[in-house]
C-alpha atoms as a PDB file:
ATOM      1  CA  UNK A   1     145.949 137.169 126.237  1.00  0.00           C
ATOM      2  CA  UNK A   2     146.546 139.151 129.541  1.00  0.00           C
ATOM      3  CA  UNK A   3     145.836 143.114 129.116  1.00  0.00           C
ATOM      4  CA  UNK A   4     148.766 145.213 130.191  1.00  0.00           C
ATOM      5  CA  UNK A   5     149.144 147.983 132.448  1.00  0.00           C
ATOM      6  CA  UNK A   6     149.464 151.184 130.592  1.00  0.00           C
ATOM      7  CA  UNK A   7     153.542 151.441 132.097  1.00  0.00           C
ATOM      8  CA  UNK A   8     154.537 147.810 130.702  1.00  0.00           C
ATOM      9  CA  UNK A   9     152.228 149.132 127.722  1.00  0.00           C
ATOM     10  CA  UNK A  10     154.173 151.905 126.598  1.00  0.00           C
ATOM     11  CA  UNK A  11     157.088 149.665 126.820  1.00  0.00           C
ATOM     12  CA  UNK A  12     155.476 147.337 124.344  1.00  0.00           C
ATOM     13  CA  UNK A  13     154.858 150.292 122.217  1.00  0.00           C
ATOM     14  CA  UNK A  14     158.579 151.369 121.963  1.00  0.00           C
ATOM     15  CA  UNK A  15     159.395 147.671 121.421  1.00  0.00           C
ATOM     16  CA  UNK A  16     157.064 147.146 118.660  1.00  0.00           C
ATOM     17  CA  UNK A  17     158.001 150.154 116.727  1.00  0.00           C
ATOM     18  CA  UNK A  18     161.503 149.101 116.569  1.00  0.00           C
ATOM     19  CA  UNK A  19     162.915 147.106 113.673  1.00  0.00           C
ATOM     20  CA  UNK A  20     165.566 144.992 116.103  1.00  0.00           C
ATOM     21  CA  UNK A  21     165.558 144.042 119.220  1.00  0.00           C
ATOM     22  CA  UNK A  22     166.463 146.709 121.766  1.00  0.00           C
ATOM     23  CA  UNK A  23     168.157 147.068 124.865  1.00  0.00           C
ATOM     24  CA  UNK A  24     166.824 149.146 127.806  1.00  0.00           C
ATOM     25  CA  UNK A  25     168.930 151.949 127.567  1.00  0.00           C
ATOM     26  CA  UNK A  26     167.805 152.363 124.252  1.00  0.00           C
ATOM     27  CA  UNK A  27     163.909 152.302 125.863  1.00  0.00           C
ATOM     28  CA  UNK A  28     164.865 154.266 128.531  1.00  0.00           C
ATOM     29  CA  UNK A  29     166.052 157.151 126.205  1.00  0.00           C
ATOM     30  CA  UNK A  30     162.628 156.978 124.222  1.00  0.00           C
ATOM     31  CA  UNK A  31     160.687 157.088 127.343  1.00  0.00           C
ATOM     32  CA  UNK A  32     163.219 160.591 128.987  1.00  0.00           C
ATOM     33  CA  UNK A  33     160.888 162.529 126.335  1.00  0.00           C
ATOM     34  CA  UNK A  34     157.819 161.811 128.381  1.00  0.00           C
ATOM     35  CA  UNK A  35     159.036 160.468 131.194  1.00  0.00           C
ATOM     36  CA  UNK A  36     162.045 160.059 133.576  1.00  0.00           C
ATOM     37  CA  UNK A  37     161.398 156.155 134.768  1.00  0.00           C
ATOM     38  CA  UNK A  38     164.814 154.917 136.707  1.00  0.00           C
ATOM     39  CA  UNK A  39     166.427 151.960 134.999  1.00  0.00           C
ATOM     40  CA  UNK A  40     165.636 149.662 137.758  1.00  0.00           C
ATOM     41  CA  UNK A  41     161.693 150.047 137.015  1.00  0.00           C
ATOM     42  CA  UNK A  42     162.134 149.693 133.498  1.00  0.00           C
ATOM     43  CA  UNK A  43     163.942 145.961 134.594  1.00  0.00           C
ATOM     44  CA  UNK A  44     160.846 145.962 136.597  1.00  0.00           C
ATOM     45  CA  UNK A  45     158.615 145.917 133.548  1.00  0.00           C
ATOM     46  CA  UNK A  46     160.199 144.414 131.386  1.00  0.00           C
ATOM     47  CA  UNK A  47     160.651 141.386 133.798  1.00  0.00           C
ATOM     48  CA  UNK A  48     157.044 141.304 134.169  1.00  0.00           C
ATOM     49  CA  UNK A  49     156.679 141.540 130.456  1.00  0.00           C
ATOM     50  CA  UNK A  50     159.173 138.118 130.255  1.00  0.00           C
ATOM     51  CA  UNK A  51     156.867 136.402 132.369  1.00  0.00           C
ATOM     52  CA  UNK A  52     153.930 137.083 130.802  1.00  0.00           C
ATOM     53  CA  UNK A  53     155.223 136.020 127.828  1.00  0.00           C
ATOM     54  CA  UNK A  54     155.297 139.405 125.881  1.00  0.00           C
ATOM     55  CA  UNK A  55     158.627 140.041 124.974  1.00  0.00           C
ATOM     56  CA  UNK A  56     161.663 137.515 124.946  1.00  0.00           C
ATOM     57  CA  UNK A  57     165.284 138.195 126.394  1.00  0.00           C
ATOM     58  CA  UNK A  58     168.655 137.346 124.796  1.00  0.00           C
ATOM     59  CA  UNK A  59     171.851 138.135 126.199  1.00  0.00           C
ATOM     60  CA  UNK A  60     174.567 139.859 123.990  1.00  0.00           C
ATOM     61  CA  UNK A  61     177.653 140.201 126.270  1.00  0.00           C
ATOM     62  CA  UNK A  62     177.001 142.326 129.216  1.00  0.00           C
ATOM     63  CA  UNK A  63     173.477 144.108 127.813  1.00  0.00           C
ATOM     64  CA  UNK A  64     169.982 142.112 127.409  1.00  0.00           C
ATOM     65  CA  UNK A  65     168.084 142.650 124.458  1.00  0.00           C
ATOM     66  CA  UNK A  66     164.432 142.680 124.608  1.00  0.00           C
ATOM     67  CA  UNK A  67     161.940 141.793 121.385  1.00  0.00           C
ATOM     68  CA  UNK A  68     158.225 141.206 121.281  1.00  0.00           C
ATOM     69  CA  UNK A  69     156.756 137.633 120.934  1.00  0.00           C
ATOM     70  CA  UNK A  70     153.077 139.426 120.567  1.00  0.00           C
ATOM     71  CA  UNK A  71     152.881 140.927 117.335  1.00  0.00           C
ATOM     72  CA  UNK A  72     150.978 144.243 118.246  1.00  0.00           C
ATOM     73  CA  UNK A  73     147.950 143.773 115.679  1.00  0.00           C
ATOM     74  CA  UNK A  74     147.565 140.812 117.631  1.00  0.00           C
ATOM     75  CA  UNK A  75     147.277 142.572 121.111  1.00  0.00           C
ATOM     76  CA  UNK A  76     145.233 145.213 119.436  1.00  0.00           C
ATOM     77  CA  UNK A  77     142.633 142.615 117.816  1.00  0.00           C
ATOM     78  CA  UNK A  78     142.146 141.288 121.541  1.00  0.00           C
ATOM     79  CA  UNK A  79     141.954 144.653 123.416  1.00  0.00           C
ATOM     80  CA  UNK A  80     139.705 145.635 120.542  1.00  0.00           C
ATOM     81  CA  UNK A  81     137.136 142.948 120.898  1.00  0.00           C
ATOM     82  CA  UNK A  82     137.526 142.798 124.926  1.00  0.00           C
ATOM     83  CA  UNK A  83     136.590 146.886 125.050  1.00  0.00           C
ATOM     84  CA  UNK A  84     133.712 145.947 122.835  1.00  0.00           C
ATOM     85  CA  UNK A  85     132.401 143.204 124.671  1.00  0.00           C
ATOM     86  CA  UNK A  86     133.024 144.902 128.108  1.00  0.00           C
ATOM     87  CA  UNK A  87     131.708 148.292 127.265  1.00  0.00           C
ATOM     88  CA  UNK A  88     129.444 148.468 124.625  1.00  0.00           C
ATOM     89  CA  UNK A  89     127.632 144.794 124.757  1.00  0.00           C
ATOM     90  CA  UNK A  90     129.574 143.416 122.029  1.00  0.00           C
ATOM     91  CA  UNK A  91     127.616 146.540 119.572  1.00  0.00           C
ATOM     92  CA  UNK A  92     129.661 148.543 117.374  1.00  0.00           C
ATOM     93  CA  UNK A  93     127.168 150.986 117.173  1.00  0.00           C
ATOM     94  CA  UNK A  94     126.502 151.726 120.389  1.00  0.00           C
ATOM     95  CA  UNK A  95     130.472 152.465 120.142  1.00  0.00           C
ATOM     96  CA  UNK A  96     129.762 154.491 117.345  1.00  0.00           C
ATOM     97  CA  UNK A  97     126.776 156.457 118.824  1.00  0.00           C
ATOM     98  CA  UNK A  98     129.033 156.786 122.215  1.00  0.00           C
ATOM     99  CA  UNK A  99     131.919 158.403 120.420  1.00  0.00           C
ATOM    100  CA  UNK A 100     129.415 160.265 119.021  1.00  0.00           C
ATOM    101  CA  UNK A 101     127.950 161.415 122.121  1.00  0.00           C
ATOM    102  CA  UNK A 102     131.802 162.522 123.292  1.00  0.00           C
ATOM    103  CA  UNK A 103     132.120 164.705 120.517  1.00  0.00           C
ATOM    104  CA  UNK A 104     134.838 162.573 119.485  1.00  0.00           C
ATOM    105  CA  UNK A 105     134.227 162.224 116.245  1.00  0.00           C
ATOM    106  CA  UNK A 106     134.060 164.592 112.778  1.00  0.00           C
ATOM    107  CA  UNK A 107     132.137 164.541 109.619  1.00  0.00           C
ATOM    108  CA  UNK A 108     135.840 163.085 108.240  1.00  0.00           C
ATOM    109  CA  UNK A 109     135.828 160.132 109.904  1.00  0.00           C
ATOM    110  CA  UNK A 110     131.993 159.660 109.673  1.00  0.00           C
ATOM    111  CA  UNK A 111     132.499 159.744 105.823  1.00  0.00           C
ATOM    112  CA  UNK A 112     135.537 157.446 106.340  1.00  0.00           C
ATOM    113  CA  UNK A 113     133.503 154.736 108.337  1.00  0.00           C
ATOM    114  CA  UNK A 114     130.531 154.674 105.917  1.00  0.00           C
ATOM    115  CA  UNK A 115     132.816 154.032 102.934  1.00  0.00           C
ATOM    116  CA  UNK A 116     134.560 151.516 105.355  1.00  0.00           C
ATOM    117  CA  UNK A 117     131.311 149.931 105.710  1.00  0.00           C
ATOM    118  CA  UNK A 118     130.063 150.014 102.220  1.00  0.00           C
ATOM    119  CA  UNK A 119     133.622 148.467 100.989  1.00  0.00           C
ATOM    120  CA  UNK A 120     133.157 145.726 103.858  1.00  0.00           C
ATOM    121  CA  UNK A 121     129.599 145.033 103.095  1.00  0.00           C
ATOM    122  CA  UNK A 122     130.641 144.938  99.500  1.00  0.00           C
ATOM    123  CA  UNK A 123     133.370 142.397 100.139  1.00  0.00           C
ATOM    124  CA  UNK A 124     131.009 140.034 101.729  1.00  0.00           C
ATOM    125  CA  UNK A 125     128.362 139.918  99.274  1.00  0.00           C
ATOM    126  CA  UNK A 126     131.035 138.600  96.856  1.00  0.00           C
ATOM    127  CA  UNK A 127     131.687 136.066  98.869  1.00  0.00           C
END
């Protein structure tokens, strides 16, 4: 699976959190909050998103609607293991220790990821 561009990504996002296909108006107006992108670059990315086999179009009268053929837990699942593999040797705790290292993490979420752990390792010796 190709990794997007962080434009045609934020596209995908607004697609994915929709319940129907949508139109491009209808992505244009969520992306106005952040940014103003002109309709013809939103064809633009969405195009390239058809032809990498993202998102499919259909044609309702004069409007195309846009939905995802990549369920996003999909796309995550790859980015996920690519970062790790890329970045970090394929070790999730030197991705641990680096997030560490960034401040980026709080004695929350180092309490959630032991009882992660301990539920996963739990899980497996059942198995």
């Amino acid at each position: 699976m190709k990794r997007l561009p962080d434009s045609e990504l934020e596209l995908m996002l607004i697609i994915w959190d929709a319940d129907e296909a949508v139109s491009r108006t209808y992505i244009q107006e969520r992306l106005e909050k952040s940014k103003g992108l002109a309709a013809t670059t939103i064809l633009s990315f969405l195009s390239r998103l058809e032809s990498k086999g993202f998102v499919k179009v259909e044609k309702r009268g004069k409007n195309n609607y846009y939905y995802p053929l990549v369920r996003q837990e999909d796309y995550i699942k790859n980015e996920s293991k690519t970062m790790l593999e890329r970045f970090f040797g394929n070790s999730l705790k030197n991705f641990v220790v680096q997030l560490n290292d960034a401040n980026a993490v709080d004695e929350r979420q180092i309490q959630e990821l032991k009882e992660f752990l301990d539920d996963l390792s739990l899980e497996e010796s059942k198995k």
